[in-house]
C-alpha atoms as a PDB file:
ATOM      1  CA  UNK A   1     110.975 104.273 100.470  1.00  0.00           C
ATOM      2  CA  UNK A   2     110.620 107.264  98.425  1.00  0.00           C
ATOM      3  CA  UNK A   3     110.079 107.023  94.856  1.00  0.00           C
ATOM      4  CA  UNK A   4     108.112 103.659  95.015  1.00  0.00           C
ATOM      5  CA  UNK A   5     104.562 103.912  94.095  1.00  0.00           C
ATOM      6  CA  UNK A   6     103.658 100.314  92.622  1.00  0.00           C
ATOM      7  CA  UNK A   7     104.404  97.253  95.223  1.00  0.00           C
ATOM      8  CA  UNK A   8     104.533  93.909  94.266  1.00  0.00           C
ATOM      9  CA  UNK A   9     103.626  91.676  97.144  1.00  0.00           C
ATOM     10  CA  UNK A  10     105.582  88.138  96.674  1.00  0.00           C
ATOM     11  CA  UNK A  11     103.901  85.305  99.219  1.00  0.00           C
ATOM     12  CA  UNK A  12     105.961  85.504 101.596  1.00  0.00           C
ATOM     13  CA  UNK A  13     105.022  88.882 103.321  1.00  0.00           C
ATOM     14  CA  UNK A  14     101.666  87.669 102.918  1.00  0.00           C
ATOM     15  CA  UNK A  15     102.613  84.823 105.107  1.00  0.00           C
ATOM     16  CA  UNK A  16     104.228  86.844 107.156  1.00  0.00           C
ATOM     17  CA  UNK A  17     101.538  89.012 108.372  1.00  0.00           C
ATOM     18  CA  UNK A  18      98.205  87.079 108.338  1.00  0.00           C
ATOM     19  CA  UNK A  19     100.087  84.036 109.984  1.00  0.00           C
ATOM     20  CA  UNK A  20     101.370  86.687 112.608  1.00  0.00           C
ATOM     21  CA  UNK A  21     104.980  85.618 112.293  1.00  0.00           C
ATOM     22  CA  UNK A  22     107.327  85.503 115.260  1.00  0.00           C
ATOM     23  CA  UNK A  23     110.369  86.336 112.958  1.00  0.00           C
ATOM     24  CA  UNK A  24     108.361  89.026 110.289  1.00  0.00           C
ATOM     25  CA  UNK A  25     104.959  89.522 110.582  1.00  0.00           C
ATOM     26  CA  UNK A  26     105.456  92.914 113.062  1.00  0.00           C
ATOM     27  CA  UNK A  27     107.791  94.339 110.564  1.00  0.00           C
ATOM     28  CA  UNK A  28     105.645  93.117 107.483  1.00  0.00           C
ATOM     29  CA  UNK A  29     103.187  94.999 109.382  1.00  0.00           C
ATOM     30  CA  UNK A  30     105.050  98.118 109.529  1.00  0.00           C
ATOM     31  CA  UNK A  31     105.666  97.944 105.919  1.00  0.00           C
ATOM     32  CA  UNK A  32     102.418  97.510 105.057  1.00  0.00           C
ATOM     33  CA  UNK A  33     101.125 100.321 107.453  1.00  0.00           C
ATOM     34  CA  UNK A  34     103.178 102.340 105.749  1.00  0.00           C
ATOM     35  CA  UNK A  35     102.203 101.756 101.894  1.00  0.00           C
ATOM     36  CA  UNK A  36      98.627 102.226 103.088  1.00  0.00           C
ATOM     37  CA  UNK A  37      99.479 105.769 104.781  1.00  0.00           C
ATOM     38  CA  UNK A  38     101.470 106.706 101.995  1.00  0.00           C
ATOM     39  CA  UNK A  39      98.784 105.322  99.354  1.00  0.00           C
ATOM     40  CA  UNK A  40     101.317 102.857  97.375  1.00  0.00           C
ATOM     41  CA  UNK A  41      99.307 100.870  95.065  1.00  0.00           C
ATOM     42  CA  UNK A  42      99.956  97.360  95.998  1.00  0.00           C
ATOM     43  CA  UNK A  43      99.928  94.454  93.398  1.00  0.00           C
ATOM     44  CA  UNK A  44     100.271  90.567  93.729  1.00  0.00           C
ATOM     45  CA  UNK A  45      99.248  87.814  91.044  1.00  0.00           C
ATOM     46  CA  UNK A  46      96.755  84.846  90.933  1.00  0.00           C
ATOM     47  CA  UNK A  47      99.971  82.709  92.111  1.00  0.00           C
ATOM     48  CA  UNK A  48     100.344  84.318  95.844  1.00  0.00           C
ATOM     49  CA  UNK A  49      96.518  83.625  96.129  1.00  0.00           C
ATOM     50  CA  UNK A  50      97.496  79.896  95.203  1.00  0.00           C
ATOM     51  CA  UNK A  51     100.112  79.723  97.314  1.00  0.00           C
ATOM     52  CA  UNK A  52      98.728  81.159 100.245  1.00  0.00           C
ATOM     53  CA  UNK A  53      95.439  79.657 100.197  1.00  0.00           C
ATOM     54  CA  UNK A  54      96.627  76.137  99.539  1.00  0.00           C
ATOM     55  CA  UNK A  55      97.242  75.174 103.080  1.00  0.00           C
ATOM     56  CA  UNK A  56      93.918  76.896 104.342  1.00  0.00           C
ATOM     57  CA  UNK A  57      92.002  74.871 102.124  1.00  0.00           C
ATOM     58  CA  UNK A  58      93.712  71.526 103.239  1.00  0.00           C
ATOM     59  CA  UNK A  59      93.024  71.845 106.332  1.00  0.00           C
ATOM     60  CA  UNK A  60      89.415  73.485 106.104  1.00  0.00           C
ATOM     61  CA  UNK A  61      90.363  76.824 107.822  1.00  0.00           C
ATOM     62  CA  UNK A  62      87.900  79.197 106.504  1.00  0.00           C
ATOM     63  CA  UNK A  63      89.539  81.859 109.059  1.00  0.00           C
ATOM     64  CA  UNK A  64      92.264  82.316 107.220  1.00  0.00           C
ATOM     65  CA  UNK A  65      90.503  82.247 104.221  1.00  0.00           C
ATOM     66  CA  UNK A  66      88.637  84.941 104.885  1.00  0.00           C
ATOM     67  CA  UNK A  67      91.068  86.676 106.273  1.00  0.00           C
ATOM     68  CA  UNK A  68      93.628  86.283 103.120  1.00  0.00           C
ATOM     69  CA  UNK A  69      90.458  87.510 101.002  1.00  0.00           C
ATOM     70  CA  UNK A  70      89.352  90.512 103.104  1.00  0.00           C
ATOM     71  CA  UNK A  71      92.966  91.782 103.174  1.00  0.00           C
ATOM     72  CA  UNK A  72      93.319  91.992  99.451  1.00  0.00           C
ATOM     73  CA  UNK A  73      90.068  94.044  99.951  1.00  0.00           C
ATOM     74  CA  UNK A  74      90.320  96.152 103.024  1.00  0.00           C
ATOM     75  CA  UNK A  75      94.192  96.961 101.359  1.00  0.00           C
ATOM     76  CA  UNK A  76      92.857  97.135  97.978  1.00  0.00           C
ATOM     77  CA  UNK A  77      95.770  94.536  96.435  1.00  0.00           C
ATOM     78  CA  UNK A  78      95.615  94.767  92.753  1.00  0.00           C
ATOM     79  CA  UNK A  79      95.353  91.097  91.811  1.00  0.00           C
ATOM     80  CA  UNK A  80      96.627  89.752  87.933  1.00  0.00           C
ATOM     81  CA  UNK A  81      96.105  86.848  86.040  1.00  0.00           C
ATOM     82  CA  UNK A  82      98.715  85.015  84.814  1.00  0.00           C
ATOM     83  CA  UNK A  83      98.190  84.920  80.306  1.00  0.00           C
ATOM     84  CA  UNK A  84     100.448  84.206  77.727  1.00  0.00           C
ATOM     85  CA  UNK A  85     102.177  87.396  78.228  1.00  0.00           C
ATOM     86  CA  UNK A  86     102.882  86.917  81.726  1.00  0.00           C
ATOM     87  CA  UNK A  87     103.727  82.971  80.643  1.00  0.00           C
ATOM     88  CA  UNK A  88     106.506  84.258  77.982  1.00  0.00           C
ATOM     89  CA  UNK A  89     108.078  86.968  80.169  1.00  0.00           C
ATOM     90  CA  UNK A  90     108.256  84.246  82.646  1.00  0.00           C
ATOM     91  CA  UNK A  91     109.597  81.817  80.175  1.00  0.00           C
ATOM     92  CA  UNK A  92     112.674  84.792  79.472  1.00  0.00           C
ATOM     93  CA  UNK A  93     113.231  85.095  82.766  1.00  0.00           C
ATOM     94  CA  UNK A  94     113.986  81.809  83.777  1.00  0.00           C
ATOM     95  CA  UNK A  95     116.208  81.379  80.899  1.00  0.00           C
ATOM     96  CA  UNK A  96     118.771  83.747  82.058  1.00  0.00           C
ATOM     97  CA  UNK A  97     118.413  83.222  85.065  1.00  0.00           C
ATOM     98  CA  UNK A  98     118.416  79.366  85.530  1.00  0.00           C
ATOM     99  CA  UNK A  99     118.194  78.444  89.017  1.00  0.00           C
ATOM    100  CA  UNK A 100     115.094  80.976  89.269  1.00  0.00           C
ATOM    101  CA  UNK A 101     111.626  78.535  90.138  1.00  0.00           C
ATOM    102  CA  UNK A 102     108.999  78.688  87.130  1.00  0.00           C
ATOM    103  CA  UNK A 103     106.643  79.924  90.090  1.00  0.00           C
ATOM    104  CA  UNK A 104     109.529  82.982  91.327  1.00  0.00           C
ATOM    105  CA  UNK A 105     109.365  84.248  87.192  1.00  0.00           C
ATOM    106  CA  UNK A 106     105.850  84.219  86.704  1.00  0.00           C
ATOM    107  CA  UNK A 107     106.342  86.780  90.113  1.00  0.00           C
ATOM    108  CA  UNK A 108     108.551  88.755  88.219  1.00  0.00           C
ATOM    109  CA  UNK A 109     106.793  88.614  85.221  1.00  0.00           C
ATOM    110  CA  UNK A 110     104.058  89.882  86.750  1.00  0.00           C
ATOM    111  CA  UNK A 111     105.855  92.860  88.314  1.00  0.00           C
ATOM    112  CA  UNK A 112     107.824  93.682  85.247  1.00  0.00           C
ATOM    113  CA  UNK A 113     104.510  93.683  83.106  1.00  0.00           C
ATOM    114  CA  UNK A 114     102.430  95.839  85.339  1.00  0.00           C
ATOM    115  CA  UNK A 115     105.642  98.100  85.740  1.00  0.00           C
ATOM    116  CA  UNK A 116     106.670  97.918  89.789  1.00  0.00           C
ATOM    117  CA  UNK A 117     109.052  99.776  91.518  1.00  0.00           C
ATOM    118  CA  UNK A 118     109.623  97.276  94.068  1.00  0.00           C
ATOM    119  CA  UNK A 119     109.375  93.242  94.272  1.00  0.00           C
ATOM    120  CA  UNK A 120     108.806  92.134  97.997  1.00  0.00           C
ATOM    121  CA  UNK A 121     109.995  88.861  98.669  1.00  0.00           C
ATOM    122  CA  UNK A 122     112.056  87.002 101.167  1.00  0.00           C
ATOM    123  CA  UNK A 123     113.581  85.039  98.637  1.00  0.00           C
ATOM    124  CA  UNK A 124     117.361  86.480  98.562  1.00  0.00           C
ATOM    125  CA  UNK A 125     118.159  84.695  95.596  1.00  0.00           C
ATOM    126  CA  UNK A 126     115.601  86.841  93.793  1.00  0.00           C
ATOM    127  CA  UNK A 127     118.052  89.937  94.933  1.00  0.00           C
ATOM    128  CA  UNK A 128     120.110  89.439  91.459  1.00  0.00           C
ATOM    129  CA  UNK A 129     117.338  90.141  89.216  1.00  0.00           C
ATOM    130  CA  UNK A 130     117.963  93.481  87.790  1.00  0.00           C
ATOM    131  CA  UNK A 131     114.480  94.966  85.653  1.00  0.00           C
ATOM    132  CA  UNK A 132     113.369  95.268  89.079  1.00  0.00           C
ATOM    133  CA  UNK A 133     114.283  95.921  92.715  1.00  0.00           C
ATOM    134  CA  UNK A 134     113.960  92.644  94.516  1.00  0.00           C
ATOM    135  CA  UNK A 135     114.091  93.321  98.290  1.00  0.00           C
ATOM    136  CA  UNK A 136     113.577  91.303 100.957  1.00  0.00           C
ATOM    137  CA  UNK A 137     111.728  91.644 103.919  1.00  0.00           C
ATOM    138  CA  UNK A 138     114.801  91.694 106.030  1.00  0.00           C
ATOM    139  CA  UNK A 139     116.790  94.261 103.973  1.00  0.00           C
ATOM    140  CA  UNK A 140     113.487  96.706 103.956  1.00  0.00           C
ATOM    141  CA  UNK A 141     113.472  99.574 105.394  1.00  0.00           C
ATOM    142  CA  UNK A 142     110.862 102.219 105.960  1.00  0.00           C
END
C-alpha cells in the first residue's frame, strides 16, 4: 500500500462493510483500518451516497442511514459533487471505454479529477482503466 495517499471509495466496499458482508466486509474492514492508521485521505462522490442509501430509504431503515452518514464522518470521507467537469470527463471515459456504465465513469471521473492514487471497487471490469489504479477488493492487499 505504500505510495497511496488519496482513496477513492467505489460503493461496493461501502456495502461491504456497513452491511457486514459474509464474503468482504472483514477484509473491507481491514482495509479501511488501515487507511485510517496510516491517515489516507479517503474520497467518494455524491453517486456512492445514492447508491448506497437508495435501499435504506425504501425500506425506511434509518439504522443504516445513520450509520452510512456517521461513517463518512467518524472516517472523514471527502465527498464530491458531480458538475459539468465531472459530467465531461465521464462523458470521455465512457467513450473509450464502451462497455463502462455512465454511473462506473462518473466514479472515475471523480477520482481522476480530484487526482487518486487508488480506485476501490469490486467491479473487475473497471481493472482495464489505466489514468488510475482500479483494484478490487479481492486483489487488495495491505
Amino acid at each position: 500500500m505504500t505510495g497511496y495517499e488519496k482513496i477513492f471509495l467505489d460503493t461496493a466496499p461501502l456495502i461491504y462493510f456497513l452491511d457486514e458482508d459474509i464474503n468482504y466486509g472483514a477484509k473491507v474492514e481491514e482495509i479501511f483500518k488501515e487507511f485510517i492508521l496510516n491517515e489516507k485521505c479517503m474520497l467518494t462522490s455524491t453517486i456512492t451516497c445514492t447508491e448506497y442509501l437508495t435501499y435504506p430509504y425504501r425500506t425506511g431503515n434509518t439504522e443504516k442511514i445513520n450509520a452510512f452518514l456517521e461513517f463518512l464522518t467518524d472516517c472523514n470521507v471527502q465527498i464530491f459533487p458531480i458538475d459539468m467537469g465531472t459530467a465531461k470527463k465521464a462523458a470521455q471515459i465512457r467513450a473509450e471505454y464502451k462497455d463502462f456504465k455512465t454511473m462506473d465513469c462518473l466514479q472515475l471521473a471523480s477520482a481522476c479529477l480530484q487526482k487518486c492514487d487508488i480506485f476501490l471497487t469490486n467491479d473487475k471490469q473497471l481493472r482495464q482503466f489505466s489514468e488510475i489504479k482500479c483494484l478490487t477488493v479481492k486483489d487488495f492487499s495491505l
